[in-house]
PDB file of N, CA and C in Angstrom:
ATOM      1  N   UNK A   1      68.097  -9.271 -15.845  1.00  0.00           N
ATOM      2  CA  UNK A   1      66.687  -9.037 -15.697  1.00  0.00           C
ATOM      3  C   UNK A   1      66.451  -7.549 -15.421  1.00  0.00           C
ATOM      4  N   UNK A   2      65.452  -6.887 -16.199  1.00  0.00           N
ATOM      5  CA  UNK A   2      65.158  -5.834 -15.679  1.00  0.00           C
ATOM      6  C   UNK A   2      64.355  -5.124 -14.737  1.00  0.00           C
ATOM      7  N   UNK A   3      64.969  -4.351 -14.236  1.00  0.00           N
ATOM      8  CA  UNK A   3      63.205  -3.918 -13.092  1.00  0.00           C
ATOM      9  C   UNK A   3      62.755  -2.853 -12.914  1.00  0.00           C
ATOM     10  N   UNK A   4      61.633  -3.001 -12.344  1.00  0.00           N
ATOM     11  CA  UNK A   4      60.589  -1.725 -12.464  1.00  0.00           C
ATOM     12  C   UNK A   4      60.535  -1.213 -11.247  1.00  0.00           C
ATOM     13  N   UNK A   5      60.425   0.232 -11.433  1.00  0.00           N
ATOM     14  CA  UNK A   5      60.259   1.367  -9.998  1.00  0.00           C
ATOM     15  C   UNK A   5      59.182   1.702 -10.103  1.00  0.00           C
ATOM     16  N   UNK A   6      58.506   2.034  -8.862  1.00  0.00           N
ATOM     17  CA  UNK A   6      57.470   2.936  -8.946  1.00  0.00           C
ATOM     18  C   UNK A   6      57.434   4.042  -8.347  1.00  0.00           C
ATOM     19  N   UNK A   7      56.839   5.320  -8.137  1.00  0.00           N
ATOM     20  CA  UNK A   7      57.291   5.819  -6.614  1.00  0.00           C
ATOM     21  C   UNK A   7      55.524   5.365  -5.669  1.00  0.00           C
ATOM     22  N   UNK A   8      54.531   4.976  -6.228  1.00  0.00           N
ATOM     23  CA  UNK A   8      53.151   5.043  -5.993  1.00  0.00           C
ATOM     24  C   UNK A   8      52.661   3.495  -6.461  1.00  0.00           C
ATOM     25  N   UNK A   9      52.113   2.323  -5.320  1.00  0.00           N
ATOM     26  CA  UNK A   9      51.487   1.405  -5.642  1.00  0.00           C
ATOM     27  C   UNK A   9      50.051   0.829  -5.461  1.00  0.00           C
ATOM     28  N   UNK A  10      48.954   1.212  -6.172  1.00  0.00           N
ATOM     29  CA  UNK A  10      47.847   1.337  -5.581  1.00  0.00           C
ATOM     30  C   UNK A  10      46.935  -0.339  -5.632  1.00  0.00           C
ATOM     31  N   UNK A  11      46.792  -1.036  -4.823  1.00  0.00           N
ATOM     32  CA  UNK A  11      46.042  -2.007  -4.905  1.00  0.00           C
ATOM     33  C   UNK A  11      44.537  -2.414  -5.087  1.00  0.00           C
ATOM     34  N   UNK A  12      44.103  -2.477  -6.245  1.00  0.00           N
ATOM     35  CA  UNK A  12      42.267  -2.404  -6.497  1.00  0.00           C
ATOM     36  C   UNK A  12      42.078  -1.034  -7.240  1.00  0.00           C
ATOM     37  N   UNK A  13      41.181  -1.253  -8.384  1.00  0.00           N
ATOM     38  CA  UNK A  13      40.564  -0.426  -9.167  1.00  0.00           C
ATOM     39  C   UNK A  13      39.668  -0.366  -9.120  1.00  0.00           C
ATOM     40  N   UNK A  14      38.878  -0.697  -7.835  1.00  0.00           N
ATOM     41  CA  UNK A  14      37.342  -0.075  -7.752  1.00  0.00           C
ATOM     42  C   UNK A  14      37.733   1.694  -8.012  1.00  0.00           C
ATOM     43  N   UNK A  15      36.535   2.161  -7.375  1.00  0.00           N
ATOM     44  CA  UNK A  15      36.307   4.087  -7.419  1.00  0.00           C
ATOM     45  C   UNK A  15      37.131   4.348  -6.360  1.00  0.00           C
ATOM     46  N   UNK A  16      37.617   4.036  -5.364  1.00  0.00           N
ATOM     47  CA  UNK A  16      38.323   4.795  -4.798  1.00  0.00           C
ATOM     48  C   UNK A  16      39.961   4.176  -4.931  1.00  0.00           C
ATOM     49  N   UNK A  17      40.699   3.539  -5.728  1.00  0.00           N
ATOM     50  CA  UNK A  17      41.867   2.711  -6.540  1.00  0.00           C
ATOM     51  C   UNK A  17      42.079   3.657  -7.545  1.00  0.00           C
ATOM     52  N   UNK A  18      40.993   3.413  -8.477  1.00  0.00           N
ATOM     53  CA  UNK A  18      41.039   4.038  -9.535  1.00  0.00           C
ATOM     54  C   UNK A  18      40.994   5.801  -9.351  1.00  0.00           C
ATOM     55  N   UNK A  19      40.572   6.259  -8.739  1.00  0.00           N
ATOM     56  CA  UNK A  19      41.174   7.244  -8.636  1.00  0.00           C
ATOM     57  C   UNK A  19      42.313   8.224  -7.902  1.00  0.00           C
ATOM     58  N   UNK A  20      42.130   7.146  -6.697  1.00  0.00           N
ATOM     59  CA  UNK A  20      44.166   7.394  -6.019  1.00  0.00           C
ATOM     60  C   UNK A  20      45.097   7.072  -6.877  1.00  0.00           C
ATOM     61  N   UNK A  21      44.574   6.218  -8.246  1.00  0.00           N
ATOM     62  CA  UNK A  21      45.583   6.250  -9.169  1.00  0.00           C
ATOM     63  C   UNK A  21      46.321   7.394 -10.047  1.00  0.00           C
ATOM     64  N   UNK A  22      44.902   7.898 -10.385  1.00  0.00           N
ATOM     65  CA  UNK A  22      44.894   9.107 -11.647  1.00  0.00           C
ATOM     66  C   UNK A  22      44.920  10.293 -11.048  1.00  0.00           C
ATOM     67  N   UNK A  23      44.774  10.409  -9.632  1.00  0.00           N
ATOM     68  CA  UNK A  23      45.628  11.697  -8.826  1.00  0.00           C
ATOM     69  C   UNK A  23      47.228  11.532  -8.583  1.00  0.00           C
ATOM     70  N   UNK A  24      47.161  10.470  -8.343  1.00  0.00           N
ATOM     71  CA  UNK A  24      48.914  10.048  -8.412  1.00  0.00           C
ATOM     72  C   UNK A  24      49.563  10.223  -9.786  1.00  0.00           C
ATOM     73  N   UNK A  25      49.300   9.826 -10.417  1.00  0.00           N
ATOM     74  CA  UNK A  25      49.859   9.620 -11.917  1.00  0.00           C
ATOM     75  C   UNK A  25      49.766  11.532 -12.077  1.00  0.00           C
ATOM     76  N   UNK A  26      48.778  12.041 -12.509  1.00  0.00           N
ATOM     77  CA  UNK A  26      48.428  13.162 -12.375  1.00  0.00           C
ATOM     78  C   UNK A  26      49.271  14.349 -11.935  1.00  0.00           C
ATOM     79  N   UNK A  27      50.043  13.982 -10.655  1.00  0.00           N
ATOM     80  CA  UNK A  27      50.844  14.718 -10.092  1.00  0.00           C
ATOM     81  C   UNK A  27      52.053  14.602 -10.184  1.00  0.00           C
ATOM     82  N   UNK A  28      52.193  13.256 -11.361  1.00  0.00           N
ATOM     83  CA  UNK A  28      53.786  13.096 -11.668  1.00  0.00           C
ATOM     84  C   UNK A  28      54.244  11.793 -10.769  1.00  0.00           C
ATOM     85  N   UNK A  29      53.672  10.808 -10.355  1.00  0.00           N
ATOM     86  CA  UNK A  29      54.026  10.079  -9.621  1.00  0.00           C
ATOM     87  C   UNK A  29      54.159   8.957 -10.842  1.00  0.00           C
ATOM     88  N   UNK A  30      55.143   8.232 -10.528  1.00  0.00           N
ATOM     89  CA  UNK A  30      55.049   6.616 -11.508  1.00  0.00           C
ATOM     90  C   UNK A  30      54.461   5.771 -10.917  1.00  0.00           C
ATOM     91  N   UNK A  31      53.159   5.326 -11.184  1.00  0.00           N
ATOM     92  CA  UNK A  31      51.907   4.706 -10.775  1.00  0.00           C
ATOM     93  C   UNK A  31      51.800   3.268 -10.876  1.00  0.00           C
ATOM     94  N   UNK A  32      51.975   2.229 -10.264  1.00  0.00           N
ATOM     95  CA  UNK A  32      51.386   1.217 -10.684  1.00  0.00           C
ATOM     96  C   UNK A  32      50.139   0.563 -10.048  1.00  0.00           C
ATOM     97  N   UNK A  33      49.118   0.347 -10.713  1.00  0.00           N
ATOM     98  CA  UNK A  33      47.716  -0.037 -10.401  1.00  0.00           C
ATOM     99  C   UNK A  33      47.442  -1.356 -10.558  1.00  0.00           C
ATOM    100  N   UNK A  34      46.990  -2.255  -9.469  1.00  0.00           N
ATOM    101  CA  UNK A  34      47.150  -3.285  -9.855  1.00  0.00           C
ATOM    102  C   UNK A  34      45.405  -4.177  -9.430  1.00  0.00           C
ATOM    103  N   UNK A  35      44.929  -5.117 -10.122  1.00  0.00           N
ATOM    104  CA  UNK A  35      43.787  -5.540  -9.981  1.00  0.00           C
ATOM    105  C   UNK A  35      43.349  -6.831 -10.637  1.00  0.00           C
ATOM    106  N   UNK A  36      42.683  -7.508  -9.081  1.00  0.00           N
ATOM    107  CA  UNK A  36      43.171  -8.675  -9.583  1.00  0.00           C
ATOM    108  C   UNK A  36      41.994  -9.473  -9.953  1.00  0.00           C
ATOM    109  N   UNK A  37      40.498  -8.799 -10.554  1.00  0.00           N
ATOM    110  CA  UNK A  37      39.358  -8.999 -10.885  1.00  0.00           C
ATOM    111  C   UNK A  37      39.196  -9.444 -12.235  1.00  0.00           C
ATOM    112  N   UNK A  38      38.383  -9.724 -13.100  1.00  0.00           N
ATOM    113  CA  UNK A  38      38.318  -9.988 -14.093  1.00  0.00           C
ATOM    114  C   UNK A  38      37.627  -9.122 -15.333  1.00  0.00           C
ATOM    115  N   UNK A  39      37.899  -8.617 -16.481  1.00  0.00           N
ATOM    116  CA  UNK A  39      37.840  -7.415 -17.248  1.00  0.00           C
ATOM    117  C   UNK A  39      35.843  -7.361 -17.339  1.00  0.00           C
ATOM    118  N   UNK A  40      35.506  -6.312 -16.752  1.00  0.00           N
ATOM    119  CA  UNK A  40      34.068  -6.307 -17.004  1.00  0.00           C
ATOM    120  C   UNK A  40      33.714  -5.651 -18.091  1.00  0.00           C
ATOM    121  N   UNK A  41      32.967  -6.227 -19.089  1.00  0.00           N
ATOM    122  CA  UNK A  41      32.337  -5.644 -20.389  1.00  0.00           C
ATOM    123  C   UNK A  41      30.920  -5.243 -19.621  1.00  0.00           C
ATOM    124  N   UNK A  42      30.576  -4.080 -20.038  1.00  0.00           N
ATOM    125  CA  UNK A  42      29.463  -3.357 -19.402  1.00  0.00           C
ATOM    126  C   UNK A  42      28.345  -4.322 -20.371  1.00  0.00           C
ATOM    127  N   UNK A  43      28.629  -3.957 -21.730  1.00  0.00           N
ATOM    128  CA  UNK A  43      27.459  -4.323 -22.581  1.00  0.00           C
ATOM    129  C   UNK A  43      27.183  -6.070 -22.398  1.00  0.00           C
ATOM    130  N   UNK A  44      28.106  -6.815 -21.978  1.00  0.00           N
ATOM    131  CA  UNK A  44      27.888  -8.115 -21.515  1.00  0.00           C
ATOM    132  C   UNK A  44      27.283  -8.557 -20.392  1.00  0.00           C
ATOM    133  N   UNK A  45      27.708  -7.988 -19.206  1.00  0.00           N
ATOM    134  CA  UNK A  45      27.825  -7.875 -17.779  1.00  0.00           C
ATOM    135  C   UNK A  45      26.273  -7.153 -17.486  1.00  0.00           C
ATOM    136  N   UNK A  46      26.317  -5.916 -17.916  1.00  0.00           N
ATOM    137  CA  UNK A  46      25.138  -4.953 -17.695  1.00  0.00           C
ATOM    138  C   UNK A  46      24.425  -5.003 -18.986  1.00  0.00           C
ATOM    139  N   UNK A  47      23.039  -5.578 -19.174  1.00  0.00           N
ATOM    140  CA  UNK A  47      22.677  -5.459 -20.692  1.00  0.00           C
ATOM    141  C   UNK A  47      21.916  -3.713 -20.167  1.00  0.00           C
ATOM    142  N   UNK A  48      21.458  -3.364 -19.024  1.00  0.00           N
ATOM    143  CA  UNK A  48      20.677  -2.531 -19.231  1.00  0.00           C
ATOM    144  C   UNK A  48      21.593  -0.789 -19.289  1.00  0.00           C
ATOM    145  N   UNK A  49      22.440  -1.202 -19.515  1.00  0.00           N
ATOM    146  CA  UNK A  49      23.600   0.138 -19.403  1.00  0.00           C
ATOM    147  C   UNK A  49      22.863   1.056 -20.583  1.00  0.00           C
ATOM    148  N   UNK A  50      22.404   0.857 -21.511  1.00  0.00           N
ATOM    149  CA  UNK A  50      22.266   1.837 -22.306  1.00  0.00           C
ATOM    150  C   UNK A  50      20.486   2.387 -22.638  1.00  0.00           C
ATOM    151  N   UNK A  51      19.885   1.641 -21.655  1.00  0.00           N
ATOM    152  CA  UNK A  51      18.754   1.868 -21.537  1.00  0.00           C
ATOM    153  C   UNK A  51      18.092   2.817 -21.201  1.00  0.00           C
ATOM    154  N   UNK A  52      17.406   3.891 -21.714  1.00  0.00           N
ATOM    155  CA  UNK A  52      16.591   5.165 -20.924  1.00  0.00           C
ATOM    156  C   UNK A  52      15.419   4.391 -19.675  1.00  0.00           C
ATOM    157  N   UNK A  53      15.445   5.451 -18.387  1.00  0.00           N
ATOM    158  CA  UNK A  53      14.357   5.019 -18.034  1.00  0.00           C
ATOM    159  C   UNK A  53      12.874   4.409 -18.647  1.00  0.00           C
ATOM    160  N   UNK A  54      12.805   5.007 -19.286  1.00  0.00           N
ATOM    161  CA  UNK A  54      11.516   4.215 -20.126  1.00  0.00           C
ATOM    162  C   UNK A  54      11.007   3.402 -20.644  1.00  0.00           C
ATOM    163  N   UNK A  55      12.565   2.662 -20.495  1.00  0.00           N
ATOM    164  CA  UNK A  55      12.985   1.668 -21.581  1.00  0.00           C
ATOM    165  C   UNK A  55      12.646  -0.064 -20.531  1.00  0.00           C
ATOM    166  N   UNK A  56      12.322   0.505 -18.962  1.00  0.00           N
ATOM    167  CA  UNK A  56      12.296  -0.872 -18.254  1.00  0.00           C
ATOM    168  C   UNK A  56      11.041  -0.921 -17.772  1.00  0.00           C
ATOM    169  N   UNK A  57      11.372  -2.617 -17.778  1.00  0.00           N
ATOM    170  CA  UNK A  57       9.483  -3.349 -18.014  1.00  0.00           C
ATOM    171  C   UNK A  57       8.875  -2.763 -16.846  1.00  0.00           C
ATOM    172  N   UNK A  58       9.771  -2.387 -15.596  1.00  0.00           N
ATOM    173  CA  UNK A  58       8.626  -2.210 -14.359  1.00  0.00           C
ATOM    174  C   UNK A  58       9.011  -0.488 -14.468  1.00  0.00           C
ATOM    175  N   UNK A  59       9.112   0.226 -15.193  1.00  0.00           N
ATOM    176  CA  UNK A  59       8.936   1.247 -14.912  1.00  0.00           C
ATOM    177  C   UNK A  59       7.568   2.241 -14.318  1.00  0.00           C
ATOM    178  N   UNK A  60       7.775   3.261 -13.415  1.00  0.00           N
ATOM    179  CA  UNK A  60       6.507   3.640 -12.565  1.00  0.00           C
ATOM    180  C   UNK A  60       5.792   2.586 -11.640  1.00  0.00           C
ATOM    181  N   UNK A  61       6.433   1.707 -11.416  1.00  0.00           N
ATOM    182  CA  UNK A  61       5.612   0.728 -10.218  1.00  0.00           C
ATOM    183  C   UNK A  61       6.400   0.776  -9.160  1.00  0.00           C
ATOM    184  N   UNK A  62       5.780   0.913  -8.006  1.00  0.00           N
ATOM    185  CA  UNK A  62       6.492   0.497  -6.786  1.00  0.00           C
ATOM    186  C   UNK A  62       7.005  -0.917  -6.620  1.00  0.00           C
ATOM    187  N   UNK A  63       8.085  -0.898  -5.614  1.00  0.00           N
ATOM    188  CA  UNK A  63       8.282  -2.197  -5.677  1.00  0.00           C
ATOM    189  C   UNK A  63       7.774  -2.285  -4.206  1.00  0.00           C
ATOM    190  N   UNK A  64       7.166  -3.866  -3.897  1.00  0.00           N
ATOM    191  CA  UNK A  64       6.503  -4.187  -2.557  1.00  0.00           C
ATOM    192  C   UNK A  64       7.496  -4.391  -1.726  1.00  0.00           C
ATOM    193  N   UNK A  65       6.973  -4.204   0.023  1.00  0.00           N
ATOM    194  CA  UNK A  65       7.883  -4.117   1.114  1.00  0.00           C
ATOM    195  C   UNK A  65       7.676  -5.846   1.107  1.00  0.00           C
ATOM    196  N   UNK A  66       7.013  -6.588   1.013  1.00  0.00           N
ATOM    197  CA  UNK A  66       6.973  -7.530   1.807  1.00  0.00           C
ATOM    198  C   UNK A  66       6.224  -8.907   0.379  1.00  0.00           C
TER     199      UNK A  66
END
């Protein structure tokens, strides 16, 4: 069986994972990133990702306190 080294193991790819990763890797470290969420498609997940402000129904309205 073969096995794997790392010198760097980062747990979670949120924003602060994901980028203790790519400073590690970055600096020459052998990185493994690991995450145990499920693959988010923006355009599935988020329909409004590509939307200009202008583009949403309540745009310029306040929203109410109460």
């Amino acid at each position: 069986m073969k096995s794997n080294t790392f010198d760097t193991i980062v747990v979670g790819a949120g924003m602060s994972g994901g980028w203790a990763a790519k400073e590690f890797s970055e600096q020459g470290f052998k990185t493994l990133l690991l995450e145990r969420g499920p693959n988010v498609e923006h355009l599935k997940y988020y329909p409004t990702t590509n939307m200009q402000p202008w583009e949403f129904k309540h745009r310029r309205r306040l929203t109410s306190v109460f």
